[in-house]
Structure formats: structure tokens, C-alpha cells
Protein backbone atom coordinates (compact mmCIF):
# COMPACT_ATOMS: atom_id res chain seq x y z
CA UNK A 1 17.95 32.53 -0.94
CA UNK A 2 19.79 30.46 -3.10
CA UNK A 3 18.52 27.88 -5.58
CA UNK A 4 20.31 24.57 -5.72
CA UNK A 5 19.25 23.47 -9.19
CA UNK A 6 20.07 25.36 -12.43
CA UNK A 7 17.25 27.17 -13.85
CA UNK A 8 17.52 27.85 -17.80
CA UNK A 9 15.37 30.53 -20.04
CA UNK A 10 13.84 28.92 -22.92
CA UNK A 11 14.43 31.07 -25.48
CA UNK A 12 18.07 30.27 -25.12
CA UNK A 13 18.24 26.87 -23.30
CA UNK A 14 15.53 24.17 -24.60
CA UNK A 15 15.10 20.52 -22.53
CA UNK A 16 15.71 17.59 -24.10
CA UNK A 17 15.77 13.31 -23.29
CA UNK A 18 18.99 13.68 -21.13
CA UNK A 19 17.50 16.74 -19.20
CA UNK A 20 14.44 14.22 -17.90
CA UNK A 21 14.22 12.13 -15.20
CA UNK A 22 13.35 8.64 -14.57
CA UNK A 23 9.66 9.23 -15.76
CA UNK A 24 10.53 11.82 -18.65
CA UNK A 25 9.39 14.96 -16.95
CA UNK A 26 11.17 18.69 -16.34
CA UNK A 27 9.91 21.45 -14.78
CA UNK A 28 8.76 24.51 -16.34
CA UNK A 29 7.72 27.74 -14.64
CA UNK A 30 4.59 29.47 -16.73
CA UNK A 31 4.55 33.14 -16.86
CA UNK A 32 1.89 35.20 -15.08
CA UNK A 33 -1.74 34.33 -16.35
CA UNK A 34 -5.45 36.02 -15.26
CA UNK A 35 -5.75 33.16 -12.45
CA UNK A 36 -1.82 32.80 -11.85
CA UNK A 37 -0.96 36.36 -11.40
CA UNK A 38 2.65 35.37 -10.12
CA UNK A 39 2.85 32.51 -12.27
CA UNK A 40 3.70 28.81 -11.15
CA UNK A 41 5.51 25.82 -11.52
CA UNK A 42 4.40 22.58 -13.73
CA UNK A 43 5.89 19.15 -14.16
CA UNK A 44 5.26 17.84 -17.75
CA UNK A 45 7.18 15.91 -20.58
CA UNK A 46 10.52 16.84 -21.79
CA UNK A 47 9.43 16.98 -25.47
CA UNK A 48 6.18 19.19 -24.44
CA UNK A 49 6.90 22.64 -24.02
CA UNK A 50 4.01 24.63 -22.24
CA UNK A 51 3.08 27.46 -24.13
CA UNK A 52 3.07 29.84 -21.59
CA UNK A 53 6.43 28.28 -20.54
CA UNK A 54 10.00 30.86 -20.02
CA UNK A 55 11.79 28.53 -17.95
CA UNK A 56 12.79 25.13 -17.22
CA UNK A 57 14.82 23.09 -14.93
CA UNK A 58 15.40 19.76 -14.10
CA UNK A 59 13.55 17.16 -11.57
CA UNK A 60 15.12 14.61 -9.79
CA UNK A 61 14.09 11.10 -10.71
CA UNK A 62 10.71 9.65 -9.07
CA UNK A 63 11.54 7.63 -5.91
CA UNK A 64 11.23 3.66 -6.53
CA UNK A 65 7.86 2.18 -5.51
CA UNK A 66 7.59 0.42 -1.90
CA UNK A 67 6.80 -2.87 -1.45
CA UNK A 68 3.71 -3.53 0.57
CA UNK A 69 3.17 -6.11 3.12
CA UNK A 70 0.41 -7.46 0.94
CA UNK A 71 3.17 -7.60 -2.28
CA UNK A 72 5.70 -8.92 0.01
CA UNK A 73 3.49 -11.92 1.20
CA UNK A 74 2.26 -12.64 -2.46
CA UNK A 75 5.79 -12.67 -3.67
CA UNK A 76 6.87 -15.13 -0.53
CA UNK A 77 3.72 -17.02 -1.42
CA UNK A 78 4.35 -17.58 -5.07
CA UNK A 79 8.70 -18.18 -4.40
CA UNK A 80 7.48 -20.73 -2.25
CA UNK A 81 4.89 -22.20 -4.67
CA UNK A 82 7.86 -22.34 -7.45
CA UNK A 83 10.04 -23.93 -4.83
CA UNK A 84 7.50 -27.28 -3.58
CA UNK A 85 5.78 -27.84 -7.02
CA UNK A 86 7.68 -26.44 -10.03
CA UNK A 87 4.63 -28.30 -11.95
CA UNK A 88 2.81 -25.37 -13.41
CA UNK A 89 -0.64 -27.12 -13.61
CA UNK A 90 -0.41 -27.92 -10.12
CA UNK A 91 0.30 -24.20 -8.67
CA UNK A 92 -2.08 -22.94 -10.97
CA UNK A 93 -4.83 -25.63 -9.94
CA UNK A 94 -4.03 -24.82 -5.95
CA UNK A 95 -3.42 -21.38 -5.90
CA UNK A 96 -6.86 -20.37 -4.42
CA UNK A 97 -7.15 -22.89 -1.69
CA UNK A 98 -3.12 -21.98 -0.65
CA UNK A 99 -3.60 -18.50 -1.27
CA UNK A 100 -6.75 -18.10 1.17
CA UNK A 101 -4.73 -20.75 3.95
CA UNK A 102 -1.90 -18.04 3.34
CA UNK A 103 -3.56 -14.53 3.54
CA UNK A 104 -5.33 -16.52 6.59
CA UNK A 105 -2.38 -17.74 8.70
CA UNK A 106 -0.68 -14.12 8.14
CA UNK A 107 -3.94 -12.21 9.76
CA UNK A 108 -3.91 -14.45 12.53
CA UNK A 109 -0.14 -14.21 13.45
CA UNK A 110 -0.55 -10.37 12.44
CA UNK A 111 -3.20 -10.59 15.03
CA UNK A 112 -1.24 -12.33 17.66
CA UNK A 113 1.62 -10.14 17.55
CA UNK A 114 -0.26 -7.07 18.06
């Protein structure tokens, strides 16, 4: 089997910032241990070495978060808000009446679809 990432001792090869991805982390495989007795794998910050550690390699970046319906309707929601009354009093004042009407009206047409 081939590997398709490059996989680095680290007595000759250590991580560093570059060698990250998006959230900081490589991944180091930890030699044999009493309850590992093959060893394993373990995600954990560049700039924290295991001690157990003997190689590294690197992780591709985290995958960006999903909006979900209820984040997409509260962003509609609020664009909307910004858009009829840019008065920031106002939104503020009628935001729990509008937001209840909202989440409402979406459940029932949710409903009605379905």
C-alpha cells in the first residue's frame, strides 16, 4: 500500500507553523505503549510534541462549517431587518415579536411543503 502524504521521523524532521493546518494541528504517530501495543495516531498542536511521539505528518485543513437552515433563516431575518429599518433602536426594540412571526411562518410553510 502506498501512503499519499509524507511521513517524517522526528529526530530528523520537526513540525513547525507552516506544517499545520487551518486549526494548527499535525499528526503524530506514538510509539508502542502497555495499552497501545502497536501504537496509534494523534492529532495535536504543531508546537506540542507528544512525548511518546517518532513521527509526524501533515493534516489537511478542517472543512468550513455548514450553514444550517436555522443560521440561514436568522441571517435572512436580520439582512432583511437592516434593509426596512436601518434605525438600530427600532430592530432591536422588534426583534422578538418579528423573530417569533418569522421562525413561525417558516414552520408552517416547512410544514406545507412536506
Amino acid at each position: 500500500m502506498q501512503a499519499d502524504f509524507q511521513l517524517y521521523k522526528l529526530a530528523t524532521k520537526k513540525p513547525n507553523k507552516a506544517h499545520s493546518n487551518n486549526a494548527g494541528h499535525v499528526l503524530y504517530f506514538l510509539k508502542k505503549s502497555e495499552y497501545m501495543p502497536n501504537g496509534y495516531w494523534h492529532s495535536n498542536k504543531w508546537d506540542y510534541i507528544p512525548p511518546d511521539a517518532i513521527y509526524w505528518c501533515m493534516l489537511p485543513d478542517n472543512p468550513i462549517a455548514i450553514e444550517t437552515q436555522d443560521e440561514a433563516s436568522d441571517r435572512a431575518m436580520n439582512e432583511f431587518l437592516k434593509q426596512q429599518y436601518p434605525d438600530v433602536e427600532s430592530r432591536v426594540a422588534m426583534y422578538p415579536l418579528i423573530k417569533l412571526v418569522w421562525t413561525t411562518a417558516r414552520r408552517y410553510f416547512e410544514d406545507a411543503r412536506n
